[in-house]
C-alpha atoms as a PDB file:
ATOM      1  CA  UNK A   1     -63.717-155.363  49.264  1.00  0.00           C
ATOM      2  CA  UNK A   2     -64.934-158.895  50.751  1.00  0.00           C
ATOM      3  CA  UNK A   3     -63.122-161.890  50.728  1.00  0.00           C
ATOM      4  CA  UNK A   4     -63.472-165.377  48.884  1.00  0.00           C
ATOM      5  CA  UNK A   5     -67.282-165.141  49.020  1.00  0.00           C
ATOM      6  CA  UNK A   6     -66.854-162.326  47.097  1.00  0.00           C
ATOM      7  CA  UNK A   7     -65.478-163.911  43.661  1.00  0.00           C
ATOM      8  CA  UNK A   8     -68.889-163.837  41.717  1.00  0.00           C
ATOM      9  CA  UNK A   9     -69.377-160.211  40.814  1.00  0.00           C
ATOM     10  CA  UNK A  10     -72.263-159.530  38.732  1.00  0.00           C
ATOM     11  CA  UNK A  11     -70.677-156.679  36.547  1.00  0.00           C
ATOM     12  CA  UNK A  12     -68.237-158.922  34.387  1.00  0.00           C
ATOM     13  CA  UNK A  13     -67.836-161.603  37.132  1.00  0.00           C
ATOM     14  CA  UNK A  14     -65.050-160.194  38.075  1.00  0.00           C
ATOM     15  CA  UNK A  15     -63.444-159.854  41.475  1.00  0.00           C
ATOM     16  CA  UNK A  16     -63.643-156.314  42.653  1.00  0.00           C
ATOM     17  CA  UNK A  17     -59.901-156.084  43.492  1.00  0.00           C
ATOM     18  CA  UNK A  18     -59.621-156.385  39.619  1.00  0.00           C
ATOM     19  CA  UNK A  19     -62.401-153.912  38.644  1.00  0.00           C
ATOM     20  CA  UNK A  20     -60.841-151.368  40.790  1.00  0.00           C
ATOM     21  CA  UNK A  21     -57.319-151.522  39.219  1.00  0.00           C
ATOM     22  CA  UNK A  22     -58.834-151.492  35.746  1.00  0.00           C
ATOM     23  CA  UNK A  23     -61.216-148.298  36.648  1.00  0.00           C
ATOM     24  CA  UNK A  24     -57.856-146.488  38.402  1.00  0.00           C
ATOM     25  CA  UNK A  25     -55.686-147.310  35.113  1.00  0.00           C
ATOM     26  CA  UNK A  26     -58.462-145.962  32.501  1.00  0.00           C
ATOM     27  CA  UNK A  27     -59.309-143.621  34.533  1.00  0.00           C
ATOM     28  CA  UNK A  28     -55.689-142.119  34.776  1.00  0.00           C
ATOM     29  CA  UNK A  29     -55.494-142.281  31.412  1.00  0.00           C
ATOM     30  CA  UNK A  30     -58.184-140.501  30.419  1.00  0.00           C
ATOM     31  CA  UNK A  31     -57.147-137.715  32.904  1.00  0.00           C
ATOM     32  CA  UNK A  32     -53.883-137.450  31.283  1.00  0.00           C
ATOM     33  CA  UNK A  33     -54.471-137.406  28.110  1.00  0.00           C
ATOM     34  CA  UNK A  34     -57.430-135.908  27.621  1.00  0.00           C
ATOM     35  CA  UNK A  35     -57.191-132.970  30.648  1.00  0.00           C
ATOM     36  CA  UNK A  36     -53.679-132.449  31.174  1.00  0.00           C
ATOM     37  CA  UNK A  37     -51.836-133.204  27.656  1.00  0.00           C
ATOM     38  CA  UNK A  38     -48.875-131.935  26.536  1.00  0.00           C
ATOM     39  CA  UNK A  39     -46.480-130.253  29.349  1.00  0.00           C
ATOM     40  CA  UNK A  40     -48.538-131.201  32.202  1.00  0.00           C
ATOM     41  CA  UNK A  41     -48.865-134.586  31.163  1.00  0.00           C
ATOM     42  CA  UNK A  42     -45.028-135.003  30.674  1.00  0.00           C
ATOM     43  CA  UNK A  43     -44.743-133.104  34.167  1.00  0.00           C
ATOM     44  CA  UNK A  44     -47.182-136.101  35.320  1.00  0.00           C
ATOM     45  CA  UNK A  45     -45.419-139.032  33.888  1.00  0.00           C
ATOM     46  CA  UNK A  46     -42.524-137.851  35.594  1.00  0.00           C
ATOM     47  CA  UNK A  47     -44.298-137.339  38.992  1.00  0.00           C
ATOM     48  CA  UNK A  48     -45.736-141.027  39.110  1.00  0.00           C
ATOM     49  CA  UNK A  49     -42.870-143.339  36.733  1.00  0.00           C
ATOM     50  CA  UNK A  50     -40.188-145.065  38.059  1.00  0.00           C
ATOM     51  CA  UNK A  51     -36.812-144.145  36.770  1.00  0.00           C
ATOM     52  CA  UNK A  52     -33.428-144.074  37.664  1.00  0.00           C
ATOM     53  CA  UNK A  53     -32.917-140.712  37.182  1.00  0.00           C
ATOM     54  CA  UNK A  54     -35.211-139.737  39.991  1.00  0.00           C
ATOM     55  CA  UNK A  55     -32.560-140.544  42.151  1.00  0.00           C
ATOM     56  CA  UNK A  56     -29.689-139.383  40.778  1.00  0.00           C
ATOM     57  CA  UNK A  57     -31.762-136.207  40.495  1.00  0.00           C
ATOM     58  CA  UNK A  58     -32.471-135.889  43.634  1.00  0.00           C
ATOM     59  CA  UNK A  59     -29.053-137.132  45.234  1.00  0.00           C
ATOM     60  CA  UNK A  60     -27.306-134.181  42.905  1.00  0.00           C
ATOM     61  CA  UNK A  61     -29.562-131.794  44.130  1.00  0.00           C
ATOM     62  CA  UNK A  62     -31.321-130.581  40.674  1.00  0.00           C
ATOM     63  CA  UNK A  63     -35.181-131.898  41.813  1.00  0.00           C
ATOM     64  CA  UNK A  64     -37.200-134.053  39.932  1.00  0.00           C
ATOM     65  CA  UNK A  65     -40.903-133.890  39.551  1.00  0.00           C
ATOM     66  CA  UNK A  66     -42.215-134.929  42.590  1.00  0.00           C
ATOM     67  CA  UNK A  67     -39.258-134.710  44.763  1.00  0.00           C
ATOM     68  CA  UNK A  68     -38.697-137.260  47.501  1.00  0.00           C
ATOM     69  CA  UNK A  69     -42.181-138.534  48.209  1.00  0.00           C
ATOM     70  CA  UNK A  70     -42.134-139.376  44.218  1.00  0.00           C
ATOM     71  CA  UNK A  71     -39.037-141.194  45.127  1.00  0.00           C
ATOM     72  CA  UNK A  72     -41.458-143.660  47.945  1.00  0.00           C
ATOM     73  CA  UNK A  73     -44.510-143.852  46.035  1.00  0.00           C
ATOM     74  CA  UNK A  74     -43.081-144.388  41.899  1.00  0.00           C
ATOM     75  CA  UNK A  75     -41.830-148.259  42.882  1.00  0.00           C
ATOM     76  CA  UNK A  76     -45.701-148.664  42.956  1.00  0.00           C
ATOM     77  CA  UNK A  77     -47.472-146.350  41.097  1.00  0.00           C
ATOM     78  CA  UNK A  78     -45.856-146.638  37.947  1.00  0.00           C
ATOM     79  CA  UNK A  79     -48.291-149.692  36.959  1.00  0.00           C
ATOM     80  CA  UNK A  80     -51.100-147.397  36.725  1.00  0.00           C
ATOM     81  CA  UNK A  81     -49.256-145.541  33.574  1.00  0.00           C
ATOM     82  CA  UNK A  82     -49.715-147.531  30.661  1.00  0.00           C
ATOM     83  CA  UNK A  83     -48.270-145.012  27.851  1.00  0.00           C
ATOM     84  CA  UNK A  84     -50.551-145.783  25.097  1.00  0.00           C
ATOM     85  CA  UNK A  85     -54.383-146.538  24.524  1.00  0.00           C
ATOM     86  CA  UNK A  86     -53.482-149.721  22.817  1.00  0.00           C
ATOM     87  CA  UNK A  87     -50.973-150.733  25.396  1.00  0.00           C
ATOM     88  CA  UNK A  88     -53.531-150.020  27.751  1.00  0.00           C
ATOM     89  CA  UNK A  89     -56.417-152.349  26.484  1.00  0.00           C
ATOM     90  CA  UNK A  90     -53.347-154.894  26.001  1.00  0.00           C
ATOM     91  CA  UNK A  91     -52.287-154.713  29.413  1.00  0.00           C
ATOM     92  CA  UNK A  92     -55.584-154.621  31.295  1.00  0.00           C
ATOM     93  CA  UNK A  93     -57.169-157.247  29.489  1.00  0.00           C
ATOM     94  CA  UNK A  94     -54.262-159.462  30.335  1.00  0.00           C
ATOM     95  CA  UNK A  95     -54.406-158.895  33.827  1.00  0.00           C
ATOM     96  CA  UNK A  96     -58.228-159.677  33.948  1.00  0.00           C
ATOM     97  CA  UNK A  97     -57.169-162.374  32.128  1.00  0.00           C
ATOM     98  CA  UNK A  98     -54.514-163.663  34.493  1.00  0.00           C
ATOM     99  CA  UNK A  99     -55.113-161.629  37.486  1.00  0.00           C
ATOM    100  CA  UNK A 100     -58.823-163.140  38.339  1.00  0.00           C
ATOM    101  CA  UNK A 101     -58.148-166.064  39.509  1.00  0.00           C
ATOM    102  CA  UNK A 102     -55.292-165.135  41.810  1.00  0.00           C
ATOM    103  CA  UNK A 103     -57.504-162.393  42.713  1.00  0.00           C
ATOM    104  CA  UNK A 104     -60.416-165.296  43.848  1.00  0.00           C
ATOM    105  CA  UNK A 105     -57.302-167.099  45.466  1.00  0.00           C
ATOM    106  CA  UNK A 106     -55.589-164.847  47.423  1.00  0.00           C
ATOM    107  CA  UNK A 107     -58.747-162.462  48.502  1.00  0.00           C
ATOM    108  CA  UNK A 108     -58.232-158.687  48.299  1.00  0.00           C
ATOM    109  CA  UNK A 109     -56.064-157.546  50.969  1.00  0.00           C
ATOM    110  CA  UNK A 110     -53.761-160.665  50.099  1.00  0.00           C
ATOM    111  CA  UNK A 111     -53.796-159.620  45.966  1.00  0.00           C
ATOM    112  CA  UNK A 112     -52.994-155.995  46.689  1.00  0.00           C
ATOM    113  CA  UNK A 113     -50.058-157.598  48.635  1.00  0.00           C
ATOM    114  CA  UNK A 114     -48.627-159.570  45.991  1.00  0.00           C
ATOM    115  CA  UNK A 115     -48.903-156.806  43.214  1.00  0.00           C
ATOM    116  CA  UNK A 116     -47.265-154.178  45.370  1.00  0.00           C
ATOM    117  CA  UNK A 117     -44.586-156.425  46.001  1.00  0.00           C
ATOM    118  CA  UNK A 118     -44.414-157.708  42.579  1.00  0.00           C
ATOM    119  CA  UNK A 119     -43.900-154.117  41.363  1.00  0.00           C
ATOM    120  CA  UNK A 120     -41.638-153.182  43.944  1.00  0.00           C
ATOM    121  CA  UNK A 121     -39.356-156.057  42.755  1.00  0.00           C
ATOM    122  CA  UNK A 122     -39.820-154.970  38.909  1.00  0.00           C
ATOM    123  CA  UNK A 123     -38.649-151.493  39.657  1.00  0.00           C
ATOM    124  CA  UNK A 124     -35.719-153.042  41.474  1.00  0.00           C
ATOM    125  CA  UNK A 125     -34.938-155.581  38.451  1.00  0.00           C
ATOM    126  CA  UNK A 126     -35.682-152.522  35.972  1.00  0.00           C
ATOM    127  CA  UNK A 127     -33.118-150.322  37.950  1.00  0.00           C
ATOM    128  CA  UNK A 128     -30.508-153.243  38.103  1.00  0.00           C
ATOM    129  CA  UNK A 129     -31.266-154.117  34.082  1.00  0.00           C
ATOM    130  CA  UNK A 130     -31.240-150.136  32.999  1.00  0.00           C
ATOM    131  CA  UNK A 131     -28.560-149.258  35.310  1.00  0.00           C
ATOM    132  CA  UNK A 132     -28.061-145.177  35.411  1.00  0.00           C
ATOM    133  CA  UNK A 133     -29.788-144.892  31.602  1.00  0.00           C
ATOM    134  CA  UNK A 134     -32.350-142.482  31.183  1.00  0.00           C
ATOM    135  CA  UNK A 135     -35.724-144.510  30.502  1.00  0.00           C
ATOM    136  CA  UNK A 136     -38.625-145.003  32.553  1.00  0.00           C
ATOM    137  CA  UNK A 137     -40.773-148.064  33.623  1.00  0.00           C
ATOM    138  CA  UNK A 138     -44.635-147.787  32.777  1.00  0.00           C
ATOM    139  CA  UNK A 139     -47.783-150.408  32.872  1.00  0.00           C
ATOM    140  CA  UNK A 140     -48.160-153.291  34.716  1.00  0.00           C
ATOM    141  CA  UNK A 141     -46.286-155.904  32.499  1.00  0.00           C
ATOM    142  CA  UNK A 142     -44.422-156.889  34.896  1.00  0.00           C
ATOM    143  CA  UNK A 143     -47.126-157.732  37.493  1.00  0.00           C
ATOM    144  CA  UNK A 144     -48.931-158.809  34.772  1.00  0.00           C
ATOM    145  CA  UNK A 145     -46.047-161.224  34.254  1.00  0.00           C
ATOM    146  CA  UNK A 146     -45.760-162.377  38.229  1.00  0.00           C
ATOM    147  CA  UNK A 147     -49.942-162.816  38.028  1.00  0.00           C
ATOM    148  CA  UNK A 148     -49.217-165.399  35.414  1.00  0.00           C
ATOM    149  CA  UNK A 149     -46.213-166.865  37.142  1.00  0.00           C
ATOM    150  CA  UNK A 150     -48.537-167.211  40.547  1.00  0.00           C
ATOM    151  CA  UNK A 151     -51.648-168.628  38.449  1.00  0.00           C
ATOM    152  CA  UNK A 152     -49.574-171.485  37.230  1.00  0.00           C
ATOM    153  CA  UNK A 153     -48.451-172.944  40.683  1.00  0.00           C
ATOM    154  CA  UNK A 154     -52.190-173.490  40.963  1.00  0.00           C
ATOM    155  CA  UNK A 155     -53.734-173.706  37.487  1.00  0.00           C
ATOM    156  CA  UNK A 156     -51.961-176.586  36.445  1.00  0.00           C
ATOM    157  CA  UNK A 157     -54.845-178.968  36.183  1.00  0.00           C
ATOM    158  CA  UNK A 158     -56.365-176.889  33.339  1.00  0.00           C
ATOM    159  CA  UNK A 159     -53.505-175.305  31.712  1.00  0.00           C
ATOM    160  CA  UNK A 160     -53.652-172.445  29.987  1.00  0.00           C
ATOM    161  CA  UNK A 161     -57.696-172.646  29.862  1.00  0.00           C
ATOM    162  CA  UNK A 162     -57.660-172.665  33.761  1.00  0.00           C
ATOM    163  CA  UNK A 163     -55.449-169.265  33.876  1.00  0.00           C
ATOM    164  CA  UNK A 164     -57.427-167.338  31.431  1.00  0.00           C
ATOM    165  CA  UNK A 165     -61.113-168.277  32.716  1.00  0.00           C
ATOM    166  CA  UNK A 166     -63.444-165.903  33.987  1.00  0.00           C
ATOM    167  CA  UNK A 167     -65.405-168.779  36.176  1.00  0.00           C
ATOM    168  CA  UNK A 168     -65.078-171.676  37.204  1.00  0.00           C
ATOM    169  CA  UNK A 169     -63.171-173.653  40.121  1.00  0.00           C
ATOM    170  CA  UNK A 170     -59.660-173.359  38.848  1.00  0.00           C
ATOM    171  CA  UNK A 171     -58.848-171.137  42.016  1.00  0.00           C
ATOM    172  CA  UNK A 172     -59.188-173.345  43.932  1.00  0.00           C
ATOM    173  CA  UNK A 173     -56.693-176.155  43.610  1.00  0.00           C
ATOM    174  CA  UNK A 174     -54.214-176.829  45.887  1.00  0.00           C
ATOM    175  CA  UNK A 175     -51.175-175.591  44.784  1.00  0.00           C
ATOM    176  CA  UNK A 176     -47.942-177.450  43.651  1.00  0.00           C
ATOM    177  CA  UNK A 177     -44.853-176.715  45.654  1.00  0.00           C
ATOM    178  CA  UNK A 178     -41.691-175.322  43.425  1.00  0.00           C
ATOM    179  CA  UNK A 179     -39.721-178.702  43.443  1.00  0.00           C
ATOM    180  CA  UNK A 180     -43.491-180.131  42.246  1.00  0.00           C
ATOM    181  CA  UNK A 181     -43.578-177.900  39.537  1.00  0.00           C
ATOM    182  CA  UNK A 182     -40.863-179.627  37.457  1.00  0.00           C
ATOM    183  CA  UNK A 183     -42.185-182.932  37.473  1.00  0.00           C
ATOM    184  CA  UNK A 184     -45.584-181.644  35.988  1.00  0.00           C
ATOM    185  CA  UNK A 185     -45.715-182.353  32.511  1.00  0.00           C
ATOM    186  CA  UNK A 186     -48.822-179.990  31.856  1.00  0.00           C
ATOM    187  CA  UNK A 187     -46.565-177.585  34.143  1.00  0.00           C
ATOM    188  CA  UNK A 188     -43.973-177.482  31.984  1.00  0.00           C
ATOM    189  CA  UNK A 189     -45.937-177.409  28.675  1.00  0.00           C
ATOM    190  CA  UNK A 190     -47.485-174.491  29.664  1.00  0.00           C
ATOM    191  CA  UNK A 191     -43.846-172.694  30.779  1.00  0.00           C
ATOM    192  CA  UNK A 192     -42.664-173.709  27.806  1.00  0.00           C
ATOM    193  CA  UNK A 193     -45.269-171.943  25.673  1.00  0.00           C
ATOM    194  CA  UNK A 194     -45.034-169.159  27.841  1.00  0.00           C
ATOM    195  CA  UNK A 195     -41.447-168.573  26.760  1.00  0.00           C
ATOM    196  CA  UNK A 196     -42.549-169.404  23.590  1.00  0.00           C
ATOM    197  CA  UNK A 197     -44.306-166.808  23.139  1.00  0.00           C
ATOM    198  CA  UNK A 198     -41.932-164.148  24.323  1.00  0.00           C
ATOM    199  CA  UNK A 199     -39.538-165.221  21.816  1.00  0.00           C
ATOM    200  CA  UNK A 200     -41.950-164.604  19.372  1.00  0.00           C
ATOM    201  CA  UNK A 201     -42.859-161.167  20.188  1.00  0.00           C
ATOM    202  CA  UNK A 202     -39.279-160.758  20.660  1.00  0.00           C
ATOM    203  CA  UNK A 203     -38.685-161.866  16.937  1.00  0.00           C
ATOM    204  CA  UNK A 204     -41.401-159.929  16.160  1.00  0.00           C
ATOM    205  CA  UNK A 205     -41.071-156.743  17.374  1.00  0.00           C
ATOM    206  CA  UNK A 206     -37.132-156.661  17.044  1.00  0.00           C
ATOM    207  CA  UNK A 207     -37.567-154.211  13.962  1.00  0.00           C
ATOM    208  CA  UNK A 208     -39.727-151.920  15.662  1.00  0.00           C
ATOM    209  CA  UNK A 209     -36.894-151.122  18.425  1.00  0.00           C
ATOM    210  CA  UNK A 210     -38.116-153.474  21.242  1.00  0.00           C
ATOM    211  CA  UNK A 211     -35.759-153.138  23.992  1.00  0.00           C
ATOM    212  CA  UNK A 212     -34.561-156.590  25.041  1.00  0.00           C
ATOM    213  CA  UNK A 213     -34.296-155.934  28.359  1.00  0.00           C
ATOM    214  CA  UNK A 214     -38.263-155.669  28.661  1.00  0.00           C
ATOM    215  CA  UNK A 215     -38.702-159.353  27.155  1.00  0.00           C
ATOM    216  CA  UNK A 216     -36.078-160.121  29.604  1.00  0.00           C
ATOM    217  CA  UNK A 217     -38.168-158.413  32.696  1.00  0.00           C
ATOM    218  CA  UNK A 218     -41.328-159.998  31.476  1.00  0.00           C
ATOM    219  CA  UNK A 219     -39.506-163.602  31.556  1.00  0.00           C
ATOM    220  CA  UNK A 220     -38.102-162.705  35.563  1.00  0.00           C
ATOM    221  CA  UNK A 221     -41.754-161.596  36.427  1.00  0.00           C
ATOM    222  CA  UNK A 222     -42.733-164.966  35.704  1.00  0.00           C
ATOM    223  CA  UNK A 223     -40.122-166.071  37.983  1.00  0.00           C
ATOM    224  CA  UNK A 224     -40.964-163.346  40.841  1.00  0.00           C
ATOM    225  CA  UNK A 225     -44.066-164.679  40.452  1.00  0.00           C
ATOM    226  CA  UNK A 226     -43.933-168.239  41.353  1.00  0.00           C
ATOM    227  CA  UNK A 227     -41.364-167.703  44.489  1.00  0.00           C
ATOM    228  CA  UNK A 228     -44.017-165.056  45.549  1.00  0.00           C
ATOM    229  CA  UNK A 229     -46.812-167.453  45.422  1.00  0.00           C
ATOM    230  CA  UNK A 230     -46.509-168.911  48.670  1.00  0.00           C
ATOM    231  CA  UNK A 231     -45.620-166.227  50.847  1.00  0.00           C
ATOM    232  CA  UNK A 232     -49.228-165.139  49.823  1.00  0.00           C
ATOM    233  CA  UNK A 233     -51.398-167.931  49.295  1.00  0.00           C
ATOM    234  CA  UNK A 234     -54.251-168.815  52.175  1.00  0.00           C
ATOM    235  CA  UNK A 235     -54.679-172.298  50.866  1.00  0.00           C
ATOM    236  CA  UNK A 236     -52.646-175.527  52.211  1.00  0.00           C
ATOM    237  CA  UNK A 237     -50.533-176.517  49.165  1.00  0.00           C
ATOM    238  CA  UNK A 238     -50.878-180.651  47.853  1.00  0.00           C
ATOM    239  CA  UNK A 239     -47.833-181.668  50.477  1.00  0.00           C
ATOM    240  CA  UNK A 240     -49.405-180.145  53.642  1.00  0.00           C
ATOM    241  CA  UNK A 241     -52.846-181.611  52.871  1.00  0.00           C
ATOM    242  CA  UNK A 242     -51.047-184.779  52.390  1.00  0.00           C
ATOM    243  CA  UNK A 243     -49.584-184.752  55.342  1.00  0.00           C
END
């Protein structure tokens, strides 16, 4: 991994960062489901999810697939687990989609970072949401959802265009402080479509059993994401250059 010289990769042009998370995710699930299946893949999902019920598990003293190091690692690995083939194409082509150019931003060592500390907050806000139920978090939709929240403190200049482009200079603008951000008409139009669009999918998908509380996560990933921005971000934003 190299740093922001390192943003025009000739396989896809895709930062490597990004390459490597979407080789680790296919590559666990075709290890899963094609090697372990069945029992062993259950036993697996249970090892590397985040739920709840690890915990209360563990506290009670009945065990838990994995045991306490599953307890330390699950906040983080769970993003790795999308639980269907279609879910996984879904969720990695959003994250190249939204991921690269944070990824040409914020360098390697600065990405990783941010998406271990964006999933570390979505396990927290999935506990909080879930409370003691028995479900389990899987796929990156939430990080996918801070990526996007990030790329927009940046990205404004070229809206939605900007965020989803695979070249291109969009990285590097300087960024718009969070007070900024309200004032910015293309800003706004883009949040707006953003939540838009959730309450489609919400509408959408209601039949089909969507659980609420994921639409709900998705929408507080975008906010994770754009508090997260600068605690990350290598590049002056507009009011320190202007100063």
């Amino acid at each position: 991994m190299q740093g922001d010289n390192d943003n025009h990769e000739p396989m896809f042009n895709l930062p490597r960062v990004i390459l490597v998370f979407i080789l680790l995710s296919a590559g666990i699930f075709i290890g899963r489901t094609w090697y372990l299946g069945g029992d062993g893949a259950a036993t697996f999902l249970l090892t590397f999810c985040f739920t709840p019920m690890r915990y209360q598990y563990l506290v009670s003293g009945a065990g838990f697939p994995g045991g306490w190091p599953a307890g330390l690692w699950s906040p983080f690995t769970y993003v790795f687990l999308s639980p269907t083939l279609q879910s996984l194409i879904f969720d990695l082509l959003w994250l190249t989609a939204f991921g690269t150019a944070v990824a040409r931003r914020f360098g390697p060592w600065r990405f990783v970072g941010f998406t271990a500390t964006a999933s570390a907050a979505g396990a927290g806000l999935f506990w909080l949401l879930a409370g003691n139920g028995e479900t389990v978090l899987l796929g990156p939709n939430f990080v996918v959802a801070a990526l996007l929240g990030a790329a927009i403190r940046f990205v404004y200049a070229a809206g939605l265009g900007g965020i989803m482009t695979l070249g291109g200079d969009a990285w590097r603008q300087p960024a718009l402080g969070i007070v900024e951000m309200w004032s910015n008409v293309r800003v706004l139009q883009l949040l707006g479509f953003i939540f838009a669009a959730n309450a489609l999918f919400a509408i959408l998908y209601a039949s089909s059993g969507l659980d609420g509380r994921a639409l709900l996560q998705n929408a507080l990933g975008y906010v994770v994401g754009i508090l997260l921005f600068s605690l990350f971000d290598p590049r002056p934003a507009i009011a320190d250059r202007a100063g």
